[in-house]
C-alpha atoms as a PDB file:
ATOM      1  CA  UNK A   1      64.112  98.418 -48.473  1.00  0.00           C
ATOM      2  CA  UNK A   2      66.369 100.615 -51.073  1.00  0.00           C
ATOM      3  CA  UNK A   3      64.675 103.129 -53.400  1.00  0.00           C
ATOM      4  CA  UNK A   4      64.945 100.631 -56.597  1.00  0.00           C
ATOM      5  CA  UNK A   5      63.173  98.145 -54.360  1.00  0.00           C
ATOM      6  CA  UNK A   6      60.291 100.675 -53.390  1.00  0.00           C
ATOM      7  CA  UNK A   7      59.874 101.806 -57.083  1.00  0.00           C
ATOM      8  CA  UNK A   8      59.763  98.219 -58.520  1.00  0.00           C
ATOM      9  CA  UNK A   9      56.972  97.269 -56.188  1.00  0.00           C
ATOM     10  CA  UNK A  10      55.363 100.494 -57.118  1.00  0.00           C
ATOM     11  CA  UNK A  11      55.581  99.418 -60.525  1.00  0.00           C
ATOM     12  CA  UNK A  12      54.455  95.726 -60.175  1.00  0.00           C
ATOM     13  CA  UNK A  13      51.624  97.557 -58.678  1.00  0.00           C
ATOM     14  CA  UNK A  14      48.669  97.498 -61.253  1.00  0.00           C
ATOM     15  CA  UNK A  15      45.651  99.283 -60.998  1.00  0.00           C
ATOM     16  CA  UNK A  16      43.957  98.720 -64.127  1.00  0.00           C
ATOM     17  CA  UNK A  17      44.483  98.394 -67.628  1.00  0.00           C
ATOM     18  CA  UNK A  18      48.210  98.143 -67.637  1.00  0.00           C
ATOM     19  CA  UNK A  19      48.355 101.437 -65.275  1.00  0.00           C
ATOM     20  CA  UNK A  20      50.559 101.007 -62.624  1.00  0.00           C
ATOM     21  CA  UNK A  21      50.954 103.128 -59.204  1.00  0.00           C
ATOM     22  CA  UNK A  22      54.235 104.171 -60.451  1.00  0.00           C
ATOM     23  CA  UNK A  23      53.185 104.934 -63.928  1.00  0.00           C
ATOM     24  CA  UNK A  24      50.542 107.608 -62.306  1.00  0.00           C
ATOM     25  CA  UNK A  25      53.202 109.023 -60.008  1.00  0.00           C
ATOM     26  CA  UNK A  26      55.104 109.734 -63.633  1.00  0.00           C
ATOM     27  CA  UNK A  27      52.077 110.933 -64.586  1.00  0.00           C
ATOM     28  CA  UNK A  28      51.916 113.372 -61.824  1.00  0.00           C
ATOM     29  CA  UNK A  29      55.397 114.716 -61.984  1.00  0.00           C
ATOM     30  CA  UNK A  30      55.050 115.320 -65.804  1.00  0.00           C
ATOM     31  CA  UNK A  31      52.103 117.027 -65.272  1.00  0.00           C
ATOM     32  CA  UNK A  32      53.199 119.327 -62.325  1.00  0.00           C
ATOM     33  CA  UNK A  33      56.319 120.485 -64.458  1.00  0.00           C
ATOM     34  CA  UNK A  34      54.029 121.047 -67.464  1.00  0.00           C
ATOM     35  CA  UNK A  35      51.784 123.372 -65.189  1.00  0.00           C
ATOM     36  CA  UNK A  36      54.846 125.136 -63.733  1.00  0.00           C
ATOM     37  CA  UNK A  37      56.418 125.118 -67.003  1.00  0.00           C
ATOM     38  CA  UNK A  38      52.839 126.600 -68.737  1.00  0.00           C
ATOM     39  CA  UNK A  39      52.470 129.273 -66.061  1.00  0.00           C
ATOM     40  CA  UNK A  40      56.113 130.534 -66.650  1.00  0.00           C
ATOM     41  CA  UNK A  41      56.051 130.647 -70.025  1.00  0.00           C
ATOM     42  CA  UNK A  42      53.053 132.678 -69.316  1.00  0.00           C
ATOM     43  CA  UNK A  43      54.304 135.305 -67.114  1.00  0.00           C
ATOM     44  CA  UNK A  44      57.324 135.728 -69.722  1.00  0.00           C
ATOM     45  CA  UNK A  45      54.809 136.386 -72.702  1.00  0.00           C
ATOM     46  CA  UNK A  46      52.455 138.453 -70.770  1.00  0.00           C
ATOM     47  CA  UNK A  47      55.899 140.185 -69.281  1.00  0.00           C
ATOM     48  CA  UNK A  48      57.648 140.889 -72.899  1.00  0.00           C
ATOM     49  CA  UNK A  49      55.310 140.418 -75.969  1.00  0.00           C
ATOM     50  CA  UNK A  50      51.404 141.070 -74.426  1.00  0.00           C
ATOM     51  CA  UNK A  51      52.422 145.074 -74.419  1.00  0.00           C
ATOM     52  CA  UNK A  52      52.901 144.988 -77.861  1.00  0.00           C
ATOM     53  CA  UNK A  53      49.457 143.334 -78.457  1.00  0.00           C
ATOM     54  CA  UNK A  54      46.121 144.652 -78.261  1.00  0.00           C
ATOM     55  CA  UNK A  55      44.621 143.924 -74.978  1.00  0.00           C
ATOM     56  CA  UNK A  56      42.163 141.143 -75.832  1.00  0.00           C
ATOM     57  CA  UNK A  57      44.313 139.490 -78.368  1.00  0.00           C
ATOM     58  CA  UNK A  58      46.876 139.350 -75.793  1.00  0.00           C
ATOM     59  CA  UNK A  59      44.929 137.659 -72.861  1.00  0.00           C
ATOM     60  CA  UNK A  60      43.934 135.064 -75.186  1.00  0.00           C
ATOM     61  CA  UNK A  61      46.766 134.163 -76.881  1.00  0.00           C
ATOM     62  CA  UNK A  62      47.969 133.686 -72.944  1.00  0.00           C
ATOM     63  CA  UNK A  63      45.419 131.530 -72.341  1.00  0.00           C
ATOM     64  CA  UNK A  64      46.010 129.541 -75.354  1.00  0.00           C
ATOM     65  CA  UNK A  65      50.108 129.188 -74.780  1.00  0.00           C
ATOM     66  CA  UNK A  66      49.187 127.672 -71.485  1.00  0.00           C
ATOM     67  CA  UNK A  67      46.296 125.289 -71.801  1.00  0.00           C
ATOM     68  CA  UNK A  68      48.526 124.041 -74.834  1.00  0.00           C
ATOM     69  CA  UNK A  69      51.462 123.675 -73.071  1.00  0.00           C
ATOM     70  CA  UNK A  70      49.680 121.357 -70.194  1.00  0.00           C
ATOM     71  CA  UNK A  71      48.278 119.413 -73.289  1.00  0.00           C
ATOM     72  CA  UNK A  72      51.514 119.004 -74.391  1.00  0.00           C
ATOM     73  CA  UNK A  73      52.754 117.674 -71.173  1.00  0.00           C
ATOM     74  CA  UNK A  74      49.563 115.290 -71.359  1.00  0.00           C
ATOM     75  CA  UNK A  75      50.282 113.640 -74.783  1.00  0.00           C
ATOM     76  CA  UNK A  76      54.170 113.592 -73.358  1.00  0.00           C
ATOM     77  CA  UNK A  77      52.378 110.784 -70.326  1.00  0.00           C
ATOM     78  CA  UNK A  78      50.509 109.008 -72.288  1.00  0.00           C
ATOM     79  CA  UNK A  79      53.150 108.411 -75.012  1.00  0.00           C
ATOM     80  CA  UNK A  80      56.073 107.985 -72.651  1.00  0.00           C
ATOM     81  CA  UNK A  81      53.127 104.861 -70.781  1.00  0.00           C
ATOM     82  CA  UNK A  82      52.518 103.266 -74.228  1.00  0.00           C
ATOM     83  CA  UNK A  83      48.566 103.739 -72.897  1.00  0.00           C
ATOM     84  CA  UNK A  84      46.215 102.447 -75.758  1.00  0.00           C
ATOM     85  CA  UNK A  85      43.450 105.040 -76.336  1.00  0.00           C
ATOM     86  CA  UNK A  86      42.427 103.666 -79.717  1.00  0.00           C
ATOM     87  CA  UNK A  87      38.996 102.530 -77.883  1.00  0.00           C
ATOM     88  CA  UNK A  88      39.039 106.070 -76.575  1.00  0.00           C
ATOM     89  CA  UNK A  89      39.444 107.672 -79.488  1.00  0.00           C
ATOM     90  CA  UNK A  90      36.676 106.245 -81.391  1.00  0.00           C
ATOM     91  CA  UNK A  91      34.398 106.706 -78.677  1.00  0.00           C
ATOM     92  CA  UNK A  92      35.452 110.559 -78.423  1.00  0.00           C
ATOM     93  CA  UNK A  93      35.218 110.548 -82.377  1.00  0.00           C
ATOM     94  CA  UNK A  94      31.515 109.770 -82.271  1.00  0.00           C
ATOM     95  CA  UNK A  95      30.851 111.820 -79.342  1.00  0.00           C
ATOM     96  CA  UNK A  96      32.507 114.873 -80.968  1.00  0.00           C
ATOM     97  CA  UNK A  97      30.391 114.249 -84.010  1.00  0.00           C
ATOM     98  CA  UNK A  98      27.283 114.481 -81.603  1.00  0.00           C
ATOM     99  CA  UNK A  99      28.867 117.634 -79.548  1.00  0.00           C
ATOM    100  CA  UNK A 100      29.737 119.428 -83.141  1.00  0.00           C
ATOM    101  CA  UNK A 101      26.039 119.397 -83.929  1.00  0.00           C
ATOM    102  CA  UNK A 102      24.820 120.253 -80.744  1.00  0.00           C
ATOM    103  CA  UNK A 103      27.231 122.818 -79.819  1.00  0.00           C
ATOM    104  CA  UNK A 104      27.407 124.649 -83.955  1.00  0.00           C
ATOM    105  CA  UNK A 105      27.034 128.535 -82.785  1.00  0.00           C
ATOM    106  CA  UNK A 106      29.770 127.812 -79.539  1.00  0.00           C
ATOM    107  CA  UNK A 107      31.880 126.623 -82.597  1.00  0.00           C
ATOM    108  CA  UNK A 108      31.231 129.830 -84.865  1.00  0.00           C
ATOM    109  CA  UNK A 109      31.574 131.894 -82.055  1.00  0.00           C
ATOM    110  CA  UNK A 110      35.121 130.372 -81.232  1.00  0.00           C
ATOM    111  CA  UNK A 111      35.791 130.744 -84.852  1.00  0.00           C
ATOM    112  CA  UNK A 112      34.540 134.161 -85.196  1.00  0.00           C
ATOM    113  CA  UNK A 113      36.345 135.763 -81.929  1.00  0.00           C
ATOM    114  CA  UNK A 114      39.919 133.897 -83.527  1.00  0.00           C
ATOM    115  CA  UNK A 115      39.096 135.707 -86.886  1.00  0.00           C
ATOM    116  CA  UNK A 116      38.433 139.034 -85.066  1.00  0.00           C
ATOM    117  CA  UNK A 117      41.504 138.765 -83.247  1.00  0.00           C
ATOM    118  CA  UNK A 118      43.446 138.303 -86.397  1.00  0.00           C
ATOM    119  CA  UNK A 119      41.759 140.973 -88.475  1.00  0.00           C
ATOM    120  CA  UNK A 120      40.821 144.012 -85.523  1.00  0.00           C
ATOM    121  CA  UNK A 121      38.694 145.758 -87.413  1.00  0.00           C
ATOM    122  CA  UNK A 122      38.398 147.634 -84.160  1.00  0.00           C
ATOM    123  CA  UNK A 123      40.504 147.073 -80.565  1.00  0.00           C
ATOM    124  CA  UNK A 124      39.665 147.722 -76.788  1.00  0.00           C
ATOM    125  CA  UNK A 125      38.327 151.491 -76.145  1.00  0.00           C
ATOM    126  CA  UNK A 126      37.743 152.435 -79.680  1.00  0.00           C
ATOM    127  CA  UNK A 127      34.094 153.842 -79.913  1.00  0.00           C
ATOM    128  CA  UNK A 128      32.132 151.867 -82.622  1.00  0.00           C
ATOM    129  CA  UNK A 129      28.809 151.790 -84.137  1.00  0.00           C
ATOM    130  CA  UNK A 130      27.006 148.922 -85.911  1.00  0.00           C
ATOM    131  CA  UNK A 131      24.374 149.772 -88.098  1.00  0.00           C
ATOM    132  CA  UNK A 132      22.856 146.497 -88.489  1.00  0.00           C
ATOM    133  CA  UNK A 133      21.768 146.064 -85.025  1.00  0.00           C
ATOM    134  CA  UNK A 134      21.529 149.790 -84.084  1.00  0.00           C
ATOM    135  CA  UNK A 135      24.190 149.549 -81.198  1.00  0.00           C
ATOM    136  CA  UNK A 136      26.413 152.409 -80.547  1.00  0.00           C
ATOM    137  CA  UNK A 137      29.150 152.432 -77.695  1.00  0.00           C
ATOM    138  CA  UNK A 138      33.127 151.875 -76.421  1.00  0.00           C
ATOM    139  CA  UNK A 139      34.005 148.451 -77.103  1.00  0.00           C
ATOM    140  CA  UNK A 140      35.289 146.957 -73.673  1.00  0.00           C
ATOM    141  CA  UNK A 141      36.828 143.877 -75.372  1.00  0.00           C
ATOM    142  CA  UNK A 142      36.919 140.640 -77.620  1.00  0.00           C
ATOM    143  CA  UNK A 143      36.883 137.487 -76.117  1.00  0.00           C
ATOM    144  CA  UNK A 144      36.755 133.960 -76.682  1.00  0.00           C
ATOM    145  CA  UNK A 145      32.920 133.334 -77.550  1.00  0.00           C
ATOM    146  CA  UNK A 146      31.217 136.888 -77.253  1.00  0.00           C
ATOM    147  CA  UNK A 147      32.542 140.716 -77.472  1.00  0.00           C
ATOM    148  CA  UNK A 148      31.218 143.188 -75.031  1.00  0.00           C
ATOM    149  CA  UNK A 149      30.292 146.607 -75.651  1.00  0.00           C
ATOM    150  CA  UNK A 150      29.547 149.758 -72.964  1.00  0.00           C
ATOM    151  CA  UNK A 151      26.713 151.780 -74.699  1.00  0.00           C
ATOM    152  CA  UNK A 152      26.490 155.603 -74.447  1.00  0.00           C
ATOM    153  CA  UNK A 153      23.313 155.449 -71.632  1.00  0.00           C
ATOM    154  CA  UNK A 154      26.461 153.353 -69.601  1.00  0.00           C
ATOM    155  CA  UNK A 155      24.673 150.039 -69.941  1.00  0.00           C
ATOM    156  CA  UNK A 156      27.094 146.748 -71.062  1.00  0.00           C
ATOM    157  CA  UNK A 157      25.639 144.712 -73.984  1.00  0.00           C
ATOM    158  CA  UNK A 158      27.174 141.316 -74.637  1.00  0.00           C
ATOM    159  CA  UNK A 159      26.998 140.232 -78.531  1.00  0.00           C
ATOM    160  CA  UNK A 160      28.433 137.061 -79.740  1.00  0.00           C
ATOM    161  CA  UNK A 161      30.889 136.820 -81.810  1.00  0.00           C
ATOM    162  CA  UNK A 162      29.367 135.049 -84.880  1.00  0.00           C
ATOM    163  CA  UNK A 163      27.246 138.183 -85.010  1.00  0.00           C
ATOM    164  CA  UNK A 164      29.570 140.627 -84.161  1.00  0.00           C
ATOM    165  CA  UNK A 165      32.076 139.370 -87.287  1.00  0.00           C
ATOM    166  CA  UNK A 166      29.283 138.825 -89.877  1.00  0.00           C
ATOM    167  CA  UNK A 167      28.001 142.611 -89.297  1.00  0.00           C
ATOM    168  CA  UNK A 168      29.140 145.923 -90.723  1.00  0.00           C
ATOM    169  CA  UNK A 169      31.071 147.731 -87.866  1.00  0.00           C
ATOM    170  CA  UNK A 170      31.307 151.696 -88.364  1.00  0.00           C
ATOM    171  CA  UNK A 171      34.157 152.877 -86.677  1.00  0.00           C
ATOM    172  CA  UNK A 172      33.892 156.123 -84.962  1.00  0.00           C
ATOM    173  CA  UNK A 173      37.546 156.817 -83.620  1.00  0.00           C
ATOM    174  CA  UNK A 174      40.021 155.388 -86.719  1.00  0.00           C
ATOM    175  CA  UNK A 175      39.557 159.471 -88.576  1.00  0.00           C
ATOM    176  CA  UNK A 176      41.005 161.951 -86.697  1.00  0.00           C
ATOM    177  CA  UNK A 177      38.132 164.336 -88.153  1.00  0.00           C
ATOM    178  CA  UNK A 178      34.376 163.965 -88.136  1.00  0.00           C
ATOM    179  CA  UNK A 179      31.918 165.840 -89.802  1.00  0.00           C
ATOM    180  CA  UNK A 180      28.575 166.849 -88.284  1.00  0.00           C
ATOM    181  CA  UNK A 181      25.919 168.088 -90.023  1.00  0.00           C
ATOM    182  CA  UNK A 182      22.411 170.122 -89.887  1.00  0.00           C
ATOM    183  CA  UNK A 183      19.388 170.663 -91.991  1.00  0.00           C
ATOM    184  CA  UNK A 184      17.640 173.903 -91.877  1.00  0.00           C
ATOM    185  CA  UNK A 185      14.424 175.841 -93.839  1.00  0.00           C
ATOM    186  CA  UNK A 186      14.611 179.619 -94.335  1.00  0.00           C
ATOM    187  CA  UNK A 187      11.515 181.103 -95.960  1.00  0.00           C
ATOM    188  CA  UNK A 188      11.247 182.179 -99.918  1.00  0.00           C
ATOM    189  CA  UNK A 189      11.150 185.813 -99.111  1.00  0.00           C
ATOM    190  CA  UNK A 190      14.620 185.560 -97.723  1.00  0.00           C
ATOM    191  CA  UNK A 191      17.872 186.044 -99.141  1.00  0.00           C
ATOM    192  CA  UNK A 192      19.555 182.487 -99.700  1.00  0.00           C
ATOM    193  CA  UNK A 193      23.434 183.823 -99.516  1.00  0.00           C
ATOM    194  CA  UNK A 194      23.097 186.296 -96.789  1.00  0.00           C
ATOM    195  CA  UNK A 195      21.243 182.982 -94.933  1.00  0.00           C
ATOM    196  CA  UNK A 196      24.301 181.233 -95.320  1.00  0.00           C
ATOM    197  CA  UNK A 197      27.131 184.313 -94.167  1.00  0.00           C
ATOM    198  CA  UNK A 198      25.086 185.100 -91.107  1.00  0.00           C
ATOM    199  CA  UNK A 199      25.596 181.136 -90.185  1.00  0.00           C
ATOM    200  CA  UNK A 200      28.859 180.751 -91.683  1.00  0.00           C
ATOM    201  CA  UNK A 201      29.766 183.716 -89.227  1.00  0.00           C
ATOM    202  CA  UNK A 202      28.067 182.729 -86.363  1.00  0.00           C
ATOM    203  CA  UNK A 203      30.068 179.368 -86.343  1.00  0.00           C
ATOM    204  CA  UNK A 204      33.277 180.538 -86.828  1.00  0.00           C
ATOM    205  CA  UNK A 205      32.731 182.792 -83.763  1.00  0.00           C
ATOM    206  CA  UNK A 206      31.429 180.736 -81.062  1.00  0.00           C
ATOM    207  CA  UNK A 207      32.279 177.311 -81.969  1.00  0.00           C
ATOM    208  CA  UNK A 208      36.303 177.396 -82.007  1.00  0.00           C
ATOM    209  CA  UNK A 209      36.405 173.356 -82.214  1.00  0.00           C
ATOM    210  CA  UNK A 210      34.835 173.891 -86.323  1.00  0.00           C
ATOM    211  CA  UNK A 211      37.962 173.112 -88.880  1.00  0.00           C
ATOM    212  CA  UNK A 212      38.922 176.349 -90.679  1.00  0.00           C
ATOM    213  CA  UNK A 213      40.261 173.585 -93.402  1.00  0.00           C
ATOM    214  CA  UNK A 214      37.820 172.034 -94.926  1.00  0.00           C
ATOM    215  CA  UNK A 215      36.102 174.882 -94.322  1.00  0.00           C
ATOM    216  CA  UNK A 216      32.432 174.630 -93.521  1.00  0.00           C
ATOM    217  CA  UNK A 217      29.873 173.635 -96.451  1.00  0.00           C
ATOM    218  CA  UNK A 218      26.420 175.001 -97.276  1.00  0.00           C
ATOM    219  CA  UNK A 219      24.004 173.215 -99.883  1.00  0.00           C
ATOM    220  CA  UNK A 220      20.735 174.220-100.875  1.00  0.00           C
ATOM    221  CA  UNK A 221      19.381 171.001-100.581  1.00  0.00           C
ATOM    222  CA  UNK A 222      15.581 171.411-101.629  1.00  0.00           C
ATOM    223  CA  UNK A 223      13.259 173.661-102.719  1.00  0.00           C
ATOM    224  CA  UNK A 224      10.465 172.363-100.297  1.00  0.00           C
ATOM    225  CA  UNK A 225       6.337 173.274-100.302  1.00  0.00           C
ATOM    226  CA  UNK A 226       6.814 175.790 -96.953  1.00  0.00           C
ATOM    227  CA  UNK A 227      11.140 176.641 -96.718  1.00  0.00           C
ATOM    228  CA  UNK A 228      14.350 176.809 -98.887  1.00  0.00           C
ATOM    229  CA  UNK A 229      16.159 173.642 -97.207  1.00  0.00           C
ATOM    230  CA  UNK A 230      20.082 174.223 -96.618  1.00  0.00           C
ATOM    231  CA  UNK A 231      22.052 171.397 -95.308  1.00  0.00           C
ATOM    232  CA  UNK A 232      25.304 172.659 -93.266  1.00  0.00           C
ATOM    233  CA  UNK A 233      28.158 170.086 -93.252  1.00  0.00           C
ATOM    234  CA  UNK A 234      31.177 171.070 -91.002  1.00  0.00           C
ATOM    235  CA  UNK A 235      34.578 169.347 -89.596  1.00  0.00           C
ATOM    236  CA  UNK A 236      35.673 169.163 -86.334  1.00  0.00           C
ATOM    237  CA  UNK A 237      37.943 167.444 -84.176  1.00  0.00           C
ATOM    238  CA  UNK A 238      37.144 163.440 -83.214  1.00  0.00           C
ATOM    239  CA  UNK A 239      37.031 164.198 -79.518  1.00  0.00           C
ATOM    240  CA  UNK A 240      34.467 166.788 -79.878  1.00  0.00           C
ATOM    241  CA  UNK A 241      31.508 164.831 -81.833  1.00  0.00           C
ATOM    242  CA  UNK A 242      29.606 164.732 -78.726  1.00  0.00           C
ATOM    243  CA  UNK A 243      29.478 168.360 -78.939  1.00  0.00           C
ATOM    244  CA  UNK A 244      29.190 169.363 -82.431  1.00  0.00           C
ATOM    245  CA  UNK A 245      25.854 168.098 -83.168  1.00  0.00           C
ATOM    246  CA  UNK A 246      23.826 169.969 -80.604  1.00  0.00           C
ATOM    247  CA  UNK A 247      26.184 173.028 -80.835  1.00  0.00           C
ATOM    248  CA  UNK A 248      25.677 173.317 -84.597  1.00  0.00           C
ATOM    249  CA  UNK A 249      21.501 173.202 -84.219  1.00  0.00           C
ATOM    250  CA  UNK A 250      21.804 175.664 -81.812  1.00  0.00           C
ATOM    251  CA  UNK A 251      24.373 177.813 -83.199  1.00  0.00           C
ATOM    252  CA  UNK A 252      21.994 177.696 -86.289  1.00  0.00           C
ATOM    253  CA  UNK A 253      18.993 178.864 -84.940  1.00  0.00           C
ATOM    254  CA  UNK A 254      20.522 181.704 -82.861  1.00  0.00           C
ATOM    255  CA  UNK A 255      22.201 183.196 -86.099  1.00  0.00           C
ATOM    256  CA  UNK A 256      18.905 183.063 -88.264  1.00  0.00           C
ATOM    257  CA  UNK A 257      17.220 184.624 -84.977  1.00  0.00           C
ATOM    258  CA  UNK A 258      19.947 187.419 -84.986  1.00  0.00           C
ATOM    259  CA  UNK A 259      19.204 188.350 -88.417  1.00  0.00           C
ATOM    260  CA  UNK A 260      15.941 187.876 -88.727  1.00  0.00           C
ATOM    261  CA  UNK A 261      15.628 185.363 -90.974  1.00  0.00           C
ATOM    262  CA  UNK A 262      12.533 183.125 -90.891  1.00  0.00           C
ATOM    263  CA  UNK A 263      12.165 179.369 -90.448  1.00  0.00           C
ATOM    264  CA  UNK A 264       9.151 178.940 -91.726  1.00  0.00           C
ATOM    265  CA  UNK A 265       6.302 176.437 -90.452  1.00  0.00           C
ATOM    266  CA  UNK A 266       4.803 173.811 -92.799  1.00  0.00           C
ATOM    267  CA  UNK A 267       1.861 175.711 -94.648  1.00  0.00           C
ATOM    268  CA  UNK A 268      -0.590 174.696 -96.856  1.00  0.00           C
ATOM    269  CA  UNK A 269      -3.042 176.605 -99.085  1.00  0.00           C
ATOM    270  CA  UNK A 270      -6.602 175.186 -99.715  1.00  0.00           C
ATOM    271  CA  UNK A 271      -8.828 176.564-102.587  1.00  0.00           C
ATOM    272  CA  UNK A 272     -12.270 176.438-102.119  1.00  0.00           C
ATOM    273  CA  UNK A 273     -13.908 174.932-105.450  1.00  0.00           C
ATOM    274  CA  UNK A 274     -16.544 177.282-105.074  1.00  0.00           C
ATOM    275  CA  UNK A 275     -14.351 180.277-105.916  1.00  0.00           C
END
């Protein structure tokens, strides 16, 4: 028996439908080169063009090239067979109908993580904060359905996407410069300005990471029932917010202590009527 005669009984071979043994050994080759063909095309993009990409954006856009290149290679078979799947097609219509209801936040999420990935309002490592659902943390990255963030206690918190798109995200690490600031209450019977030099000095001498430019701000806030209330504002690098905050309190307190200056407790004064 030649070759021709072994693929002509192969294709007078039907299984069902009009598909033949040969027509699914066609089927098979075309889909083995699409799968070789998808995974090389992958290693070239993730090889040239993924560097130049953000990290999540990249690993799905590699994902999408090659499930869309073995789809290709599927509609190639089935066009290349003549197969009917007009029957099919309905059927999937309806069933999609009855999927797209069932399956409407998978949908938005899908929707949500491609509109992240075009927008990056913030990218793998940067340290964000949203407001809306009081999470604060380094985002680890975006992917298809959900985003996952690592908060500052080292727990991982998975949000989906929907929600993660729709809510105001406060970027923490897009300024170069941060400002931190601090609230404190001197009493009445203290000076207001020499308050403020003995505080301004303090800073500039023992925390070196404080901006000389903007230099540090002082507002008298309030005049309050027990303390004169002076908010202190100052800039500082954005890799050293974890220590500014508790620096400045202490800093603070240690020059009003040197000089001192009172911070009053909350008093009250009650008149008897009978006086």
């Amino acid at each position: 028996m030649t070759p021709i005669d072994f693929l002509q009984g192969l294709s007078e071979m039907e299984i069902v439908g009009g598909l033949t043994v040969l027509s699914l050994v066609l089927g098979g080759v075309i889909m083995t080169v699409g799968i070789i063909a998808a995974k090389i095309v992958k290693i070239i993009f993730f090889k040239y063009y993924a560097p130049t990409l953000p990290q999540d954006t990249a690993k799905n856009f590699g994902k999408i090239i090659y499930f869309g290149i073995i789809a290709i290679a599927f509609f190639i078979f089935t066009s290349v067979q003549g197969l009917d799947f007009s029957g099919l097609l309905v059927a999937g219509g309806i069933f999609a109908v009855v999927i797209g209801f069932a399956t409407q936040s998978v949908v938005s999420n899908l929707i949500s993580g491609v509109f992240l990935m075009m927008e990056k309002p913030a990218k793998h490592g940067d340290t964000i904060q949203i407001p809306d659902m009081g999470i604060s943390g380094t985002l680890l990255d975006i992917a298809t359905f959900s985003s996952r963030i690592r908060k500052f206690d080292g727990t991982v918190i998975r949000i989906p996407n929907e929600k993660f798109f729709t809510s105001n995200i406060r970027s923490l690490t897009d300024s170069t410069v941060r400002r931190a600031e601090a609230m404190v209450g001197i009493a009445y019977k203290d000076d207001i300005e020499n308050a403020i030099s003995v505080i301004k000095n303090e800073i500039q001498l023992t925390m070196p990471f404080v901006l000389r430019i903007p230099e540090p701000e002082f507002r008298v806030e309030e005049l309050g029932d027990s303390s004169v209330n002076i908010q202190v504002l100052v800039w500082h690098p954005r890799d050293d917010w974890s220590q500014a905050q508790p620096h400045l309190l202490t800093t603070i307190k240690r020059a009003l202590d040197k000089s001192g200056i009172e911070i009053p407790f909350p008093q009250r004064v009650v008149w008897d009527a009978k006086d």
